[in-house]
Protein backbone atom coordinates (compact mmCIF):
# COMPACT_ATOMS: atom_id res chain seq x y z
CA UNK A 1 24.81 -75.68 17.95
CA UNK A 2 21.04 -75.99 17.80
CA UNK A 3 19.05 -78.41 15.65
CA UNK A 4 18.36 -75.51 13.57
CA UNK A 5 21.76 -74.80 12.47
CA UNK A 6 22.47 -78.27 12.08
CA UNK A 7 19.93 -78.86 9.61
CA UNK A 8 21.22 -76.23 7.65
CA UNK A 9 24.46 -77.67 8.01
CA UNK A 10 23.20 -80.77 6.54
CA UNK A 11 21.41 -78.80 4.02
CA UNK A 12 24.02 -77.49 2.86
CA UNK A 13 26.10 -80.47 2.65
CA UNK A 14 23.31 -82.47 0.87
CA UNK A 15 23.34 -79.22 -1.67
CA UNK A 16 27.01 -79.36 -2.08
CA UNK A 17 26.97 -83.17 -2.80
CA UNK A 18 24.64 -82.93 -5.18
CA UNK A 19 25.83 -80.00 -7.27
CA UNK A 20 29.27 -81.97 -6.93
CA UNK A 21 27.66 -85.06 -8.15
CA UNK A 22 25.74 -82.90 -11.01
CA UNK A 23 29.00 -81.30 -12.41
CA UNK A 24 30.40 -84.88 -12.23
CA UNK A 25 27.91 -86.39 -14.50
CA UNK A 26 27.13 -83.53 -16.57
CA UNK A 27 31.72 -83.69 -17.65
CA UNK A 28 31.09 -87.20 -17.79
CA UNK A 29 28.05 -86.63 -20.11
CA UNK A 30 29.86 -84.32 -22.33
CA UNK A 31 33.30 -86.40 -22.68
CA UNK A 32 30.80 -88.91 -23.80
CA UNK A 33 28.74 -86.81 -26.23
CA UNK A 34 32.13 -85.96 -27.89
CA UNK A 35 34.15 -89.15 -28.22
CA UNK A 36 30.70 -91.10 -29.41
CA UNK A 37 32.00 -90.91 -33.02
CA UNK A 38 34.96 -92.36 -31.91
CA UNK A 39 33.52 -95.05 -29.40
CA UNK A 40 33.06 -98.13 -32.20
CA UNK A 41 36.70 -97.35 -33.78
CA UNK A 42 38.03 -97.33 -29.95
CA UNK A 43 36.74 -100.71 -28.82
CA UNK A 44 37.39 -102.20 -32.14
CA UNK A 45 40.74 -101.09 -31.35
CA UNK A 46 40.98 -102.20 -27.78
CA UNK A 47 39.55 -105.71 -29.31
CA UNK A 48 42.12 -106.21 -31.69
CA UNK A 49 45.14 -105.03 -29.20
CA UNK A 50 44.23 -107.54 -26.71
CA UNK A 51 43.57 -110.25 -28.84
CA UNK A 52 46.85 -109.75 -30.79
CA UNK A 53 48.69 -108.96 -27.35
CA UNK A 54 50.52 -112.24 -26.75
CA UNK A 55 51.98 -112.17 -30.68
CA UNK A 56 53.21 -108.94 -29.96
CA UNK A 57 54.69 -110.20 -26.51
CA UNK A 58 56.72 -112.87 -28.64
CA UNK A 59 57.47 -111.16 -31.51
CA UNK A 60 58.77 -108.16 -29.33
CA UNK A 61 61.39 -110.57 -27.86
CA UNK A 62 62.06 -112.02 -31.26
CA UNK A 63 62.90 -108.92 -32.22
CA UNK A 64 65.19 -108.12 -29.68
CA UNK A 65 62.72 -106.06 -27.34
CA UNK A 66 61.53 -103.64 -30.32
CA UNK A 67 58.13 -103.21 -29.45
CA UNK A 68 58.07 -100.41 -31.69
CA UNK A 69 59.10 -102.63 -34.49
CA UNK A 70 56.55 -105.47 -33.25
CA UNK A 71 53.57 -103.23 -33.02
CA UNK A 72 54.48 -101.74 -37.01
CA UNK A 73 54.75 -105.32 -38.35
CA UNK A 74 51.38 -106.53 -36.63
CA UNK A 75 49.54 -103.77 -37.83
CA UNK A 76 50.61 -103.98 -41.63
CA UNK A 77 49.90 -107.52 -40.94
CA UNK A 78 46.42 -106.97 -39.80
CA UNK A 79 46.17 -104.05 -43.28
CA UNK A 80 47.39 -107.24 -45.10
CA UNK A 81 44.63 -109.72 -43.65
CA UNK A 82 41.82 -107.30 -43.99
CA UNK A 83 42.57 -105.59 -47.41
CA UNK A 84 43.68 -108.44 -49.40
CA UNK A 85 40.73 -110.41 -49.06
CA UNK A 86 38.74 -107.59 -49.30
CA UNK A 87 40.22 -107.06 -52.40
CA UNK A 88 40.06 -109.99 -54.26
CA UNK A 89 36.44 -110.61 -53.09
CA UNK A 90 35.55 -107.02 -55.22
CA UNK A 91 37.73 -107.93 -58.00
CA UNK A 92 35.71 -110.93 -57.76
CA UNK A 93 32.34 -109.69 -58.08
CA UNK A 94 33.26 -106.89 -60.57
CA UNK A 95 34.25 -109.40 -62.74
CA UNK A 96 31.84 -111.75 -62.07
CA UNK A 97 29.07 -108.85 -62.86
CA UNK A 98 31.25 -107.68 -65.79
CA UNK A 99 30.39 -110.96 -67.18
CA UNK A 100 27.06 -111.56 -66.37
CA UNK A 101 26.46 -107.94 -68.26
CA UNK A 102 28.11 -108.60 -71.49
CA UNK A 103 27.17 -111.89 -71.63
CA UNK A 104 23.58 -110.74 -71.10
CA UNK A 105 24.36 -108.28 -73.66
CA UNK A 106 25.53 -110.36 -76.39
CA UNK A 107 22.52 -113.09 -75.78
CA UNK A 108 24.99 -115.84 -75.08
CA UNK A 109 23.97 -116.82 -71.30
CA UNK A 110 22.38 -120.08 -71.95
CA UNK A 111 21.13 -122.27 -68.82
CA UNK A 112 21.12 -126.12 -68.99
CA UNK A 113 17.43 -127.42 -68.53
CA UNK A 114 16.79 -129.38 -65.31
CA UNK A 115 16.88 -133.07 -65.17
CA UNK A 116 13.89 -134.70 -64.52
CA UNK A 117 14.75 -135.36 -60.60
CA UNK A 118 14.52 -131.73 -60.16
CA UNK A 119 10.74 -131.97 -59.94
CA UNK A 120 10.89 -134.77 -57.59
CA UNK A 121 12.02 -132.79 -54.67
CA UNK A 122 9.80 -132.37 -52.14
CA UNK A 123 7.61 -129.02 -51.21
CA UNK A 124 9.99 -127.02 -53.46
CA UNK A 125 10.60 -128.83 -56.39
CA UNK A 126 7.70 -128.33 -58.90
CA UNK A 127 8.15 -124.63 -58.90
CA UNK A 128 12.12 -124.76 -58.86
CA UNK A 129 11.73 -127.41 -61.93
CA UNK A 130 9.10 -124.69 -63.80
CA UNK A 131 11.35 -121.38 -62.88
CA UNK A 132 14.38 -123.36 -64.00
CA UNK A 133 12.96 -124.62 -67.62
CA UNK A 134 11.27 -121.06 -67.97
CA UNK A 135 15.18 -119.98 -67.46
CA UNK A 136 16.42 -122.33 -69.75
CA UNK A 137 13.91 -121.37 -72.75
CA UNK A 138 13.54 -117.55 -71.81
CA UNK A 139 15.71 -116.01 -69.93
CA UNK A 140 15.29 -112.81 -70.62
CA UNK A 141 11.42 -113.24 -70.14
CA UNK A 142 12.17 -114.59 -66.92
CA UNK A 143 14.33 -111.44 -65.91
CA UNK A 144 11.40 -109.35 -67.23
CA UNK A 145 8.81 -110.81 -65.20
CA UNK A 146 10.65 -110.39 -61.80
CA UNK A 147 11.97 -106.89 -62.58
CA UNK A 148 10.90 -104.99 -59.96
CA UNK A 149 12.36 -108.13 -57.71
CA UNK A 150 15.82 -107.93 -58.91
CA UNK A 151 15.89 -103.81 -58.96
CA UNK A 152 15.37 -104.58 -55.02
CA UNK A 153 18.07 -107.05 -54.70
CA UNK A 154 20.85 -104.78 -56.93
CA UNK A 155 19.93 -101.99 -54.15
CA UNK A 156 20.14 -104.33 -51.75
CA UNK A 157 23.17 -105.09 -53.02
CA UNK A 158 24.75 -101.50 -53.56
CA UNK A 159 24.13 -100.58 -49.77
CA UNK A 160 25.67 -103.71 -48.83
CA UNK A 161 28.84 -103.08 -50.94
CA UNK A 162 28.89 -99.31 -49.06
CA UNK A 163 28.37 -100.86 -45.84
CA UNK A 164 31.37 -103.02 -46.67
CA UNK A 165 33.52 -100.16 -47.51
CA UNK A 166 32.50 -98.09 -44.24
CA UNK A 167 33.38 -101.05 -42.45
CA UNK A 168 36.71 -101.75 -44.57
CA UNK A 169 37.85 -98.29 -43.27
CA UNK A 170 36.60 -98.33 -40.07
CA UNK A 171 38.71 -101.61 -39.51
CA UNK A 172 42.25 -99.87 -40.98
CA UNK A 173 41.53 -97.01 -38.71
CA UNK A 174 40.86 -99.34 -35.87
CA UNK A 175 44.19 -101.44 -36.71
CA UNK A 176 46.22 -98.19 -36.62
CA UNK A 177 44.69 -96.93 -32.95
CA UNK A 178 45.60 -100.63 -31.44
CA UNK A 179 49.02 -100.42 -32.40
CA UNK A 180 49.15 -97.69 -30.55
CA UNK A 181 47.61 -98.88 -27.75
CA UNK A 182 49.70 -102.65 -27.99
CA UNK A 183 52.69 -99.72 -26.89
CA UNK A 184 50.66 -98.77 -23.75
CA UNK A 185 49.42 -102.19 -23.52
CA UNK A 186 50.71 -102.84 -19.93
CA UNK A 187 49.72 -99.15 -18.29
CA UNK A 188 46.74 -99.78 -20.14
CA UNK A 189 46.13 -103.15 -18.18
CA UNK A 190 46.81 -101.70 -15.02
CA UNK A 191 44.38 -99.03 -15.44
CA UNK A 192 41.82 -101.06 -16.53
CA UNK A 193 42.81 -103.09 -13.11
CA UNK A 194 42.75 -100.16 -10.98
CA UNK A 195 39.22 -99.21 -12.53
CA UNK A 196 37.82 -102.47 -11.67
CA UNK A 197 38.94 -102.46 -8.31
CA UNK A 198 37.23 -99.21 -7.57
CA UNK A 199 34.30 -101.01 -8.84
CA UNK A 200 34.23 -104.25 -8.00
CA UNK A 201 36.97 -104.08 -4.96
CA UNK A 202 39.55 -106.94 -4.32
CA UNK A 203 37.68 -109.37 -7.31
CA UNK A 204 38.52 -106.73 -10.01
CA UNK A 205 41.31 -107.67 -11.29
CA UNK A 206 40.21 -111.19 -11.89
CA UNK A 207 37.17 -109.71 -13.53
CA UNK A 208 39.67 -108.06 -15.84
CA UNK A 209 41.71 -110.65 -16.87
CA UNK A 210 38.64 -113.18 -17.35
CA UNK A 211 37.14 -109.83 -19.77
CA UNK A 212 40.77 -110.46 -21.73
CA UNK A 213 40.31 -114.54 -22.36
CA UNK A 214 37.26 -113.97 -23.15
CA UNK A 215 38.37 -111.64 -26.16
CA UNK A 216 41.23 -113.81 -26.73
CA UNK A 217 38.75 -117.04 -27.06
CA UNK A 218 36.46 -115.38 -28.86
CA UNK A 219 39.04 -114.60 -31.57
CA UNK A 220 40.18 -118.08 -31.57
CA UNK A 221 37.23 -119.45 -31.02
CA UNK A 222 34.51 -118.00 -33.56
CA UNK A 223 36.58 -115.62 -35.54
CA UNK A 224 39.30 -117.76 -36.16
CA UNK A 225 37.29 -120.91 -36.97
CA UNK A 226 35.12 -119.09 -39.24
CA UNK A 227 38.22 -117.71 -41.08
CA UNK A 228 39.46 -121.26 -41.22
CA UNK A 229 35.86 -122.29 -42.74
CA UNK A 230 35.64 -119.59 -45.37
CA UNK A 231 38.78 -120.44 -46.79
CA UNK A 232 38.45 -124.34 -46.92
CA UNK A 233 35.22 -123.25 -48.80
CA UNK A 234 37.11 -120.95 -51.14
CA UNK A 235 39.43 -123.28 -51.91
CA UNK A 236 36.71 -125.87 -52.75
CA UNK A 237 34.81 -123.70 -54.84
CA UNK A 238 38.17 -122.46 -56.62
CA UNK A 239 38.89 -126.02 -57.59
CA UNK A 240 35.27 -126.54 -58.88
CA UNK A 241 35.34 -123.41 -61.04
CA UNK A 242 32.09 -122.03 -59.30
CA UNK A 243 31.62 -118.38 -60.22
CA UNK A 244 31.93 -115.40 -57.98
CA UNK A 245 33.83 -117.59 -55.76
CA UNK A 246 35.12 -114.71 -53.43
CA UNK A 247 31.89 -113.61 -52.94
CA UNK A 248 30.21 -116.95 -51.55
CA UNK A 249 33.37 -117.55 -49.88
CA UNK A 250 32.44 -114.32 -48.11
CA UNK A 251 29.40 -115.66 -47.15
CA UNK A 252 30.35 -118.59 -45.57
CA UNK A 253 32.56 -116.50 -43.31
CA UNK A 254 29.31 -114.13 -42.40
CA UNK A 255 27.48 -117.07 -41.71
CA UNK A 256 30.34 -118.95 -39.78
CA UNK A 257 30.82 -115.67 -37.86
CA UNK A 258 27.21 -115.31 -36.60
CA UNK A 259 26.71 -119.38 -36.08
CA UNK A 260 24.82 -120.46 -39.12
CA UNK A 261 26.23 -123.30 -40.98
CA UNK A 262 27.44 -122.67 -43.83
CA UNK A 263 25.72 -125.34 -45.56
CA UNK A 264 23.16 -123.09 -46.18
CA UNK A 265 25.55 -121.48 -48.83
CA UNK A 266 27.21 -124.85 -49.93
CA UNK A 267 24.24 -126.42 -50.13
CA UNK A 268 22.81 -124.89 -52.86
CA UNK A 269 26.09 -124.08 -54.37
CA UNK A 270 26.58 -128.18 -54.53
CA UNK A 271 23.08 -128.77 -56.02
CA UNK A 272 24.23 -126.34 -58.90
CA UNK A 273 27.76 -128.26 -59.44
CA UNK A 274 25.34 -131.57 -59.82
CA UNK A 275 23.64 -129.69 -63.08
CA UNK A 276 27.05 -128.58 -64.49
CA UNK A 277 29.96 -131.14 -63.23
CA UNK A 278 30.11 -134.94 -63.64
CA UNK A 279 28.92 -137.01 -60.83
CA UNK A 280 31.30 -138.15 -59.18
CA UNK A 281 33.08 -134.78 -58.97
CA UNK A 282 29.83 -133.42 -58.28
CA UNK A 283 29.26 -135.81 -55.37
CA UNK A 284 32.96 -135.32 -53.55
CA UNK A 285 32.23 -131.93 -53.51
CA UNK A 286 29.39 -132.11 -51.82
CA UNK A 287 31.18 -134.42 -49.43
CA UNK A 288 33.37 -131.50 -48.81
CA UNK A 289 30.68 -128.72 -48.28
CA UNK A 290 29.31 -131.10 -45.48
CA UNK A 291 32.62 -131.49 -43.89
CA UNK A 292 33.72 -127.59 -44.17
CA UNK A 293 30.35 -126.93 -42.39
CA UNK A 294 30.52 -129.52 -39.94
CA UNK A 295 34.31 -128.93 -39.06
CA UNK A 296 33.19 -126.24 -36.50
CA UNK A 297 31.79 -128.93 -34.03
CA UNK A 298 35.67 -130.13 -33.99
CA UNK A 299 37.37 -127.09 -34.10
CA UNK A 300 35.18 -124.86 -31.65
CA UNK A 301 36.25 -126.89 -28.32
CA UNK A 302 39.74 -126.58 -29.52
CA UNK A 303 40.51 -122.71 -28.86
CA UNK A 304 36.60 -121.71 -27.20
CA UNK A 305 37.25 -121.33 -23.45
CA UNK A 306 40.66 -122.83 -23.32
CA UNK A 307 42.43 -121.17 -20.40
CA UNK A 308 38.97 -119.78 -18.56
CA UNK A 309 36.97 -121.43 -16.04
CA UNK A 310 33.42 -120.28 -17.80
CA UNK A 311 31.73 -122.82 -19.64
CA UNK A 312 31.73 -122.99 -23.55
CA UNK A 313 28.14 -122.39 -24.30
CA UNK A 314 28.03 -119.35 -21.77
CA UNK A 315 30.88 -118.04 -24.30
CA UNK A 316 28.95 -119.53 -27.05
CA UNK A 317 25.68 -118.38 -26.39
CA UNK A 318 27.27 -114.04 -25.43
CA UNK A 319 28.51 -114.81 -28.86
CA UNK A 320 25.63 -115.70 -30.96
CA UNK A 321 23.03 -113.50 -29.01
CA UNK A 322 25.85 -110.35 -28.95
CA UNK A 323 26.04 -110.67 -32.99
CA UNK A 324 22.39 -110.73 -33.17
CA UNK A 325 21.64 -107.53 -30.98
CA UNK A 326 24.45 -105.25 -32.10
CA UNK A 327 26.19 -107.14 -35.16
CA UNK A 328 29.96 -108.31 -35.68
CA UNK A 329 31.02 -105.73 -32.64
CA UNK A 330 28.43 -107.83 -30.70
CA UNK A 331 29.86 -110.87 -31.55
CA UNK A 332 32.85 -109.91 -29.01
CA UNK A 333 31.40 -107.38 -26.44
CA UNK A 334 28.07 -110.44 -25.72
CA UNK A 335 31.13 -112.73 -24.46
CA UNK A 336 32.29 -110.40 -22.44
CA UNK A 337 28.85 -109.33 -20.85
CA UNK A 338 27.71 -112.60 -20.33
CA UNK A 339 30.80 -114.11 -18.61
CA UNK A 340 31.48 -111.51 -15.98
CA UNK A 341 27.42 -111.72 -15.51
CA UNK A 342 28.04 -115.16 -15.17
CA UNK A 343 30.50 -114.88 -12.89
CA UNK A 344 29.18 -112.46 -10.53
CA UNK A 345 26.25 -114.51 -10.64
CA UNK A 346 28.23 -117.53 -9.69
CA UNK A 347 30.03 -115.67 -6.89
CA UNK A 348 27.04 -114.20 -5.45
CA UNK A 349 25.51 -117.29 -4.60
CA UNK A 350 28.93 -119.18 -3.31
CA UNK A 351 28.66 -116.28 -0.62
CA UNK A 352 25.31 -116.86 0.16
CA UNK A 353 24.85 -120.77 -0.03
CA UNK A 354 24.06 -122.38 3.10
CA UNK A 355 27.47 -124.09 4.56
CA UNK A 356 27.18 -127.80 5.37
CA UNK A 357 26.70 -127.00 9.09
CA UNK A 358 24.19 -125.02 8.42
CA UNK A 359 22.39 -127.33 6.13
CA UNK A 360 22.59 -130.24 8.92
C-alpha cells in the first residue's frame, strides 16, 4: 500500500472517529436537553437517598428485611418533616397578618414609646429612638410616609411565599423519586462505582464513597445543626409569646443553613422583648438567643467530617461558598466539589513530591 492510500486510510478513520464522536455528543446533548426539567428534582433526590441510606439499612432489618416497607415509612417520614413545619409556619403568618390587618383596621395597634436608653445607642440610635416615638404617636402617619417602602417589601414578600411553595413541592416530589431510588440503592452504588472507574481508574471508587460522607456530613453537619438551632429558637420565642414565631423561627434556620448566625434574627427579636417583658425575663432570654446562636461552634465538629479524612473547613468552606453560588442545592453539591478537588489535588502532588532520596 502506498502513502497515498494510507492517508486516505487515515482519513477516513479520523472522519469516522469524529462523526462517531459527533453522534455521541450530539445523544448525549439531547438526553440532556430533555431531562433538564427534571435534573434539580433528580439530585435532590439522589441527596436525600444517600443521606437517609444507613436509616433505611437499619430499619430494613428492623423490619425483618422489608425494604419495601422501610423505603414507604422514610418517605412519609420525610412528607411529615417537610410539610408539618411548613405548615404551621403559614398558619403562622396568616394569622399573624390576619391580626396585624384587623387590628390596623379597628385602630387598636398601639406601640409602647421607647425608653430613654434607646437614644443612647450608638450610630443607630437617634433615628431608631425618633422612628420609634413617631410609631408610638402616629402610626398610621408613619405607615403613610413609607408607603411605597412597604408595597416593596409585601411583594417581596408574596414572591417569597411562591418561591416557598415551588420549593415545598419540588421537595415532596424529590422525597417520592429517592424512595425509589433507596430500592436500587446498592445497583445504584455500583454504577456510580463503575462510572468513576472509567473516569478516574483504580481511585474511583474511593472518590465515590468520599462524594457519599460528604453528603452524609453535610446533612449532619449543617442541615442537621441548623434544624437543631431553629427549633431551640422556636421554642424560646414560643415561651416568650413573640409574634409570628414560626416565621422567625424560619429564619433562623435560613440563616443557620447558609452560615450566618442567627443572632442577627435574635438579636433584634431580644431588644424588642426588653420594651415589652420584665427584665429579668427579658435578660434570660437574651442569654438564650446568644447560646442558640453560638451552639453551632459545639455542635458543628460533632457530626462535620466525622468518618472522612478531609478537613472540616474544606467541608465547611464547599458549604458556605456552594449555598452562595447556587442556593440550598449548593449548600450540598459545593461539599462535594470541593472535597474530591481537594483530594485529587492532594493526590496529585503525593505522586509527584520529591522522595527523601531524592531530596538528599
Amino acid at each position: 500500500m502506498d502513502s497515498d492510500d494510507t492517508g486516505a486510510v487515515s482519513t477516513n478513520r479520523a472522519m469516522a472517529a469524529f462523526l462517531q464522536i459527533s453522534a455521541v455528543v450530539l445523544l448525549l446533548a439531547l438526553c440532556l436537553w430533555i431531562v433538564a426539567p427534571f435534573v434539580t428534582l433528580i439530585v435532590w433526590a439522589v441527596i436525600i437517598a444517600v443521606a437517609v441510606f444507613p436509616a433505611h439499612v437499619k430499619l430494613t432489618a428492623t423490619l425483618g428485611g422489608r425494604e419495601k416497607l422501610s423505603a414507604a415509612i422514610l418517605v412519609l417520614a420525610g412528607l411529615l418533616v417537610l410539610v408539618v413545619p411548613t405548615w404551621l409556619m403559614t398558619e403562622s403568618s396568616v394569622t399573624a397578618a390576619k391580626n396585624v390587618g384587623a387590628s390596623m383596621q379597628e385602630g387598636a395597634i398601639t406601640i409602647s414609646p421607647p425608653a430613654d436608653k434607646v437614644s443612647e445607642w450608638p450610630l443607630i440610635g437617634s433615628r431608631v429612638h425618633d422612628l420609634w416615638t413617631q410609631a408610638a404617636e402616629d402610626l398610621e402617619g408613619l405607615a403613610n410616609q413609607f408607603q411605597p417602602q412597604l408595597v416593596a417589601v409585601g411583594e417581596a414578600v408574596i414572591k417569597s411565599i411562591g418561591a416557598v411553595v415551588l420549593g415545598v413541592v419540588q421537595f415532596v416530589i424529590s422525597i417520592f423519586i429517592a424512595g425509589a431510588f433507596l430500592l436500587g440503592a446498592r445497583e445504584g452504588y455500583r454504577a456510580s462505582c463503575a462510572f468513576a472507574t472509567a473516569l478516574a481508574g483504580e481511585r474511583g471508587r474511593g472518590l465515590t464513597d468520599m462524594s457519599i460522607a460528604t453528603i452524609r456530613s453535610v446533612s449532619k453537619g449543617v442541615v442537621g445543626v441548623a434544624i437543631i438551632q431553629a427549633l431551640l429558637a422556636g421554642i424560646g420565642l414560643f415561651v416568650m409569646g413573640v409574634p409570628a414565631a414560626g416565621i422567625w423561627a424560619a429564619l433562623v434556620l435560613v440563616l443557620a443553613v447558609v452560615q450566618l448566625p442567627p443572632l442577627l434574627v435574635l438579636g433584634p427579636i431580644a431588644v424588642w422583648v426588653y420594651s415589652v417583658s420584665d427584665p429579668i425575663p427579658a435578660t434570660l432570654f437574651a442569654i438564650y438567643a446568644v447560646v442558640v446562636s453560638l451552639c453551632d461552634s459545639a455542635l458543628k465538629p460533632l457530626f462535620l467530617g466525622r468518618g472522612m479524612d478531609i478537613p472540616m473547613l474544606v467541608i465547611l468552606i464547599g458549604a458556605l461558598g456552594g449555598a452562595i453560588s447556587a442556593g440550598l442545592l449548593g449548600l450540598f453539591l459545593g461539599p462535594v466539589v470541593l472535597a474530591v478537588g481537594y483530594k485529587v489535588i492532594i493526590e496529585w502532588i503525593a505522586l509527584h513530591a520529591p522522595t527523601e532520596s531524592s531530596a538528599d
